[in-house]
N, C-alpha and C. Protein backbone atom coordinates (compact mmCIF):
# COMPACT_ATOMS: atom_id res chain seq x y z
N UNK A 1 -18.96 -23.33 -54.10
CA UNK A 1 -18.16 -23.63 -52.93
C UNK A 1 -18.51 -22.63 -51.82
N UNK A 2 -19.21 -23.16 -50.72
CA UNK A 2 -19.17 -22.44 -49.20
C UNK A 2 -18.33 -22.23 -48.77
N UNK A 3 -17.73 -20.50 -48.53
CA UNK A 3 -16.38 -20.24 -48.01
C UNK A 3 -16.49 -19.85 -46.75
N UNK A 4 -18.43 -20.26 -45.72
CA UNK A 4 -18.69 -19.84 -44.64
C UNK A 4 -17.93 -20.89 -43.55
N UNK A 5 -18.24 -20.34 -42.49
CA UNK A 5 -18.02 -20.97 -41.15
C UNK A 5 -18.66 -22.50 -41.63
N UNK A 6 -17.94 -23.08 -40.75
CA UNK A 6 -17.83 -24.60 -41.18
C UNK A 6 -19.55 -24.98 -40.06
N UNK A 7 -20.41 -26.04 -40.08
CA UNK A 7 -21.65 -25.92 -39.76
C UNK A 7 -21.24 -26.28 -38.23
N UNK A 8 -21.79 -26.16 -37.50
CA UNK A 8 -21.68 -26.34 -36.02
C UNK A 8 -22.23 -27.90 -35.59
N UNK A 9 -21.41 -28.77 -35.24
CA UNK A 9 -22.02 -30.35 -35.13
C UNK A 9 -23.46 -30.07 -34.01
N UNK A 10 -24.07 -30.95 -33.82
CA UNK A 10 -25.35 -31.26 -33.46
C UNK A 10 -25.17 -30.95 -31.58
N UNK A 11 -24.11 -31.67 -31.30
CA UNK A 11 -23.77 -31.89 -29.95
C UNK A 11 -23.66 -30.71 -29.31
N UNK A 12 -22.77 -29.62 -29.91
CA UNK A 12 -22.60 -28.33 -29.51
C UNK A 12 -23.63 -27.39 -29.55
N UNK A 13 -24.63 -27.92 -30.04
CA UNK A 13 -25.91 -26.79 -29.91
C UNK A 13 -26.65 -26.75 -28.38
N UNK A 14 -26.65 -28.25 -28.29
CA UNK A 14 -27.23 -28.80 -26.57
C UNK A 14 -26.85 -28.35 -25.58
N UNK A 15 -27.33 -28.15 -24.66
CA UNK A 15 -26.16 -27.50 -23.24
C UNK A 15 -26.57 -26.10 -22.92
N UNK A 16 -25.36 -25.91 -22.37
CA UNK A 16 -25.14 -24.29 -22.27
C UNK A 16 -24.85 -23.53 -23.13
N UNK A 17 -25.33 -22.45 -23.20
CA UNK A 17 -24.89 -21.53 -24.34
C UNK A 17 -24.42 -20.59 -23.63
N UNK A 18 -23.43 -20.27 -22.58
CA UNK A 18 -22.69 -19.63 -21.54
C UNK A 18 -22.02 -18.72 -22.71
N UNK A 19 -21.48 -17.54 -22.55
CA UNK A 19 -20.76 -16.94 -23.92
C UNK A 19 -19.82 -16.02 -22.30
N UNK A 20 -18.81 -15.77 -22.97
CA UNK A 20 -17.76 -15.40 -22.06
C UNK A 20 -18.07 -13.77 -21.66
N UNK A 21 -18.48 -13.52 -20.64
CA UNK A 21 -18.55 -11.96 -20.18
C UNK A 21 -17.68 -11.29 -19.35
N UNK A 22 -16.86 -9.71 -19.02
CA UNK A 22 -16.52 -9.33 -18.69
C UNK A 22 -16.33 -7.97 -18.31
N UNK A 23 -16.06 -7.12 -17.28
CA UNK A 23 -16.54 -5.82 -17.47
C UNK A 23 -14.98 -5.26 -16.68
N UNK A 24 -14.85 -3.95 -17.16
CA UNK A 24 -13.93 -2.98 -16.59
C UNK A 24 -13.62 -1.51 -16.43
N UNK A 25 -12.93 -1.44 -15.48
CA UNK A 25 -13.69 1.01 -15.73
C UNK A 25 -13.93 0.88 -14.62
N UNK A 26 -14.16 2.18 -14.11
CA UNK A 26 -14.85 2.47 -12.92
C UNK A 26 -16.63 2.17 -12.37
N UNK A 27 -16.49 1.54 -11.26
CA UNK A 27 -17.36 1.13 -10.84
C UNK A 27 -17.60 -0.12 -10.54
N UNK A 28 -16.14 -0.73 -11.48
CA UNK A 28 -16.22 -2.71 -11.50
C UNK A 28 -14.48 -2.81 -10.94
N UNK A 29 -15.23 -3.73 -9.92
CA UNK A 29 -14.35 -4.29 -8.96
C UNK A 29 -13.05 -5.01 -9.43
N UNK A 30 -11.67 -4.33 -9.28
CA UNK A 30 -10.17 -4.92 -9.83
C UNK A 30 -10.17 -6.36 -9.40
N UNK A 31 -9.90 -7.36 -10.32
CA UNK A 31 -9.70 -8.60 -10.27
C UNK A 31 -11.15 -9.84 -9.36
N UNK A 32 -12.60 -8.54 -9.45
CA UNK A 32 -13.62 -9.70 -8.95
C UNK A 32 -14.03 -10.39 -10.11
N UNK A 33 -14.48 -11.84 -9.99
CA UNK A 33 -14.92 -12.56 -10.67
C UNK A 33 -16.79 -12.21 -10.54
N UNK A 34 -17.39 -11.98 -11.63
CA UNK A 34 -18.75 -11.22 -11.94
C UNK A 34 -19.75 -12.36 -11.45
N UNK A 35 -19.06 -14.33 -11.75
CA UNK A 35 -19.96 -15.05 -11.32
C UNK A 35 -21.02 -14.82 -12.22
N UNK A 36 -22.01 -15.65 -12.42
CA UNK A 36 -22.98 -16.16 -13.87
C UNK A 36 -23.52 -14.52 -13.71
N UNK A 37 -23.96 -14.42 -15.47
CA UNK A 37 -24.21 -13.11 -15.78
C UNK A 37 -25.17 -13.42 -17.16
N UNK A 38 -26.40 -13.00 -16.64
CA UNK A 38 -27.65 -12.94 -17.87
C UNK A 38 -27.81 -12.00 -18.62
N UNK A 39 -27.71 -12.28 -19.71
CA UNK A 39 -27.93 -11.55 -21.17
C UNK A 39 -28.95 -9.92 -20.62
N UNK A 40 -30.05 -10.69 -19.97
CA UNK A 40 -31.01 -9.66 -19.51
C UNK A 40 -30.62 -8.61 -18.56
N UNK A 41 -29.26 -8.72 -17.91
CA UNK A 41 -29.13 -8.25 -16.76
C UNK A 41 -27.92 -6.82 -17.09
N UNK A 42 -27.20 -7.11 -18.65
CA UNK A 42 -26.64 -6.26 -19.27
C UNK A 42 -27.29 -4.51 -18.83
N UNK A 43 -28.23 -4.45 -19.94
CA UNK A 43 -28.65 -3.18 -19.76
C UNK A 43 -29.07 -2.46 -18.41
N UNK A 44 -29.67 -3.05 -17.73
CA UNK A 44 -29.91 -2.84 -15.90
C UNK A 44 -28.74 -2.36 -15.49
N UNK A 45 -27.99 -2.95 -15.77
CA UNK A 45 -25.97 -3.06 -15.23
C UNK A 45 -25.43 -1.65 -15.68
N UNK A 46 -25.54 -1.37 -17.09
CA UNK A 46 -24.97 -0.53 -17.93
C UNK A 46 -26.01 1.22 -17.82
N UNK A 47 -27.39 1.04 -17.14
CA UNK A 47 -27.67 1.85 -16.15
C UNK A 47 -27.66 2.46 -15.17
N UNK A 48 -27.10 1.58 -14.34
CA UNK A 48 -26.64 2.01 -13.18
C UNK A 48 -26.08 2.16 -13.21
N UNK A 49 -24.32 2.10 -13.80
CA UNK A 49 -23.26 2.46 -14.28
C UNK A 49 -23.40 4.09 -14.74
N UNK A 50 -24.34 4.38 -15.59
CA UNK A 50 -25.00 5.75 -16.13
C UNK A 50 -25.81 6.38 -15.14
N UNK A 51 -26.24 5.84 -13.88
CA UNK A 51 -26.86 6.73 -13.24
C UNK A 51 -28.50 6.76 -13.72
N UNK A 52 -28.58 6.02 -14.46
CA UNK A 52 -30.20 6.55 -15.22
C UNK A 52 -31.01 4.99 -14.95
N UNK A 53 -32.15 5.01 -14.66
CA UNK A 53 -33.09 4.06 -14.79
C UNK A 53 -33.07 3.28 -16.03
N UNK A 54 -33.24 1.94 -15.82
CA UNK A 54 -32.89 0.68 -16.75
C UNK A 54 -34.41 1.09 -17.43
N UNK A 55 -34.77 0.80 -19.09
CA UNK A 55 -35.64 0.52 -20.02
C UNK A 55 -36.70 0.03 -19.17
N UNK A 56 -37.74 0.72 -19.57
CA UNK A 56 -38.92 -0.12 -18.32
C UNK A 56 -39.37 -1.47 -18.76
N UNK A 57 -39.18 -1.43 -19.79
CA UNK A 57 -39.47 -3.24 -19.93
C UNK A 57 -38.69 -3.87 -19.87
N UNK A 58 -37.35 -3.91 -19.39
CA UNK A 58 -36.09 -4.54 -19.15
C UNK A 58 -36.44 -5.72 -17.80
N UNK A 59 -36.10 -6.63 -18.26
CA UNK A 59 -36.96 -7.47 -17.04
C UNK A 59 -35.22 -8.20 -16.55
N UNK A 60 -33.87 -7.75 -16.60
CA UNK A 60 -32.66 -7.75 -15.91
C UNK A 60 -32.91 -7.10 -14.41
N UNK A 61 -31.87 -7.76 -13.67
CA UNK A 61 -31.90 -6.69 -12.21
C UNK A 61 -29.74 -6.37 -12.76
N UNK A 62 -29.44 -5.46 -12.36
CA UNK A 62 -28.12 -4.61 -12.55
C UNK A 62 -27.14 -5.94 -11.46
N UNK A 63 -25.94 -6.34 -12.00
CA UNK A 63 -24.97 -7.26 -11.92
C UNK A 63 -24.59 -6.76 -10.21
N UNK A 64 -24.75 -7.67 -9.07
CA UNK A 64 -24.58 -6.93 -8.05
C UNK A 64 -23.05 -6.66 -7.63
N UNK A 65 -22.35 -6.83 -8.66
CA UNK A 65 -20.82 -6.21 -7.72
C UNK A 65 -20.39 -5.08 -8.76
N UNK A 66 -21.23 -4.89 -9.82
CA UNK A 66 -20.74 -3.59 -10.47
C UNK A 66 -21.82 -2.43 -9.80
N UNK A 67 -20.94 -1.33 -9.43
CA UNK A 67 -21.74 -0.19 -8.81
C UNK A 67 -20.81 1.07 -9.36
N UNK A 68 -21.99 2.17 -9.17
CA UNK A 68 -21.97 2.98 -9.81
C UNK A 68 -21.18 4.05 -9.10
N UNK A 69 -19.90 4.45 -9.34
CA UNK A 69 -19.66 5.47 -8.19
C UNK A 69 -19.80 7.33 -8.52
């Protein structure tokens, strides 16, 4: 007996695979909406936040309403 996650129907694989993102703390704007946000664009984001240059092969540009203060 499989006591895993039940299999994911066919239909739900198609589409978007949008996954819910959000950020908070200093440097990210009280109550702005971030607007579409790429997987790639994480670490860029979470650099500039740190002050330090994004991974050089990081091919993200940093989320433009989070800034670093």
């Amino acid at each position: 007996m499989d006591r895993g996650a039940p299999p994911v129907p066919e239909h739900r694989l198609r589409g978007s695979n949008r996954i819910p993102r959000f950020a908070l703390g200093r440097g990210v704007p009280r109550g702005e909406k971030l607007g579409a946000v790429r997987g790639l664009d994480v670490a860029a984001s979470i650099a500039r936040l740190l002050g330090i240059a994004p991974p050089a092969q990081n091919e993200g540009v940093p989320i433009a309403k989070i800034r670093a203060e």
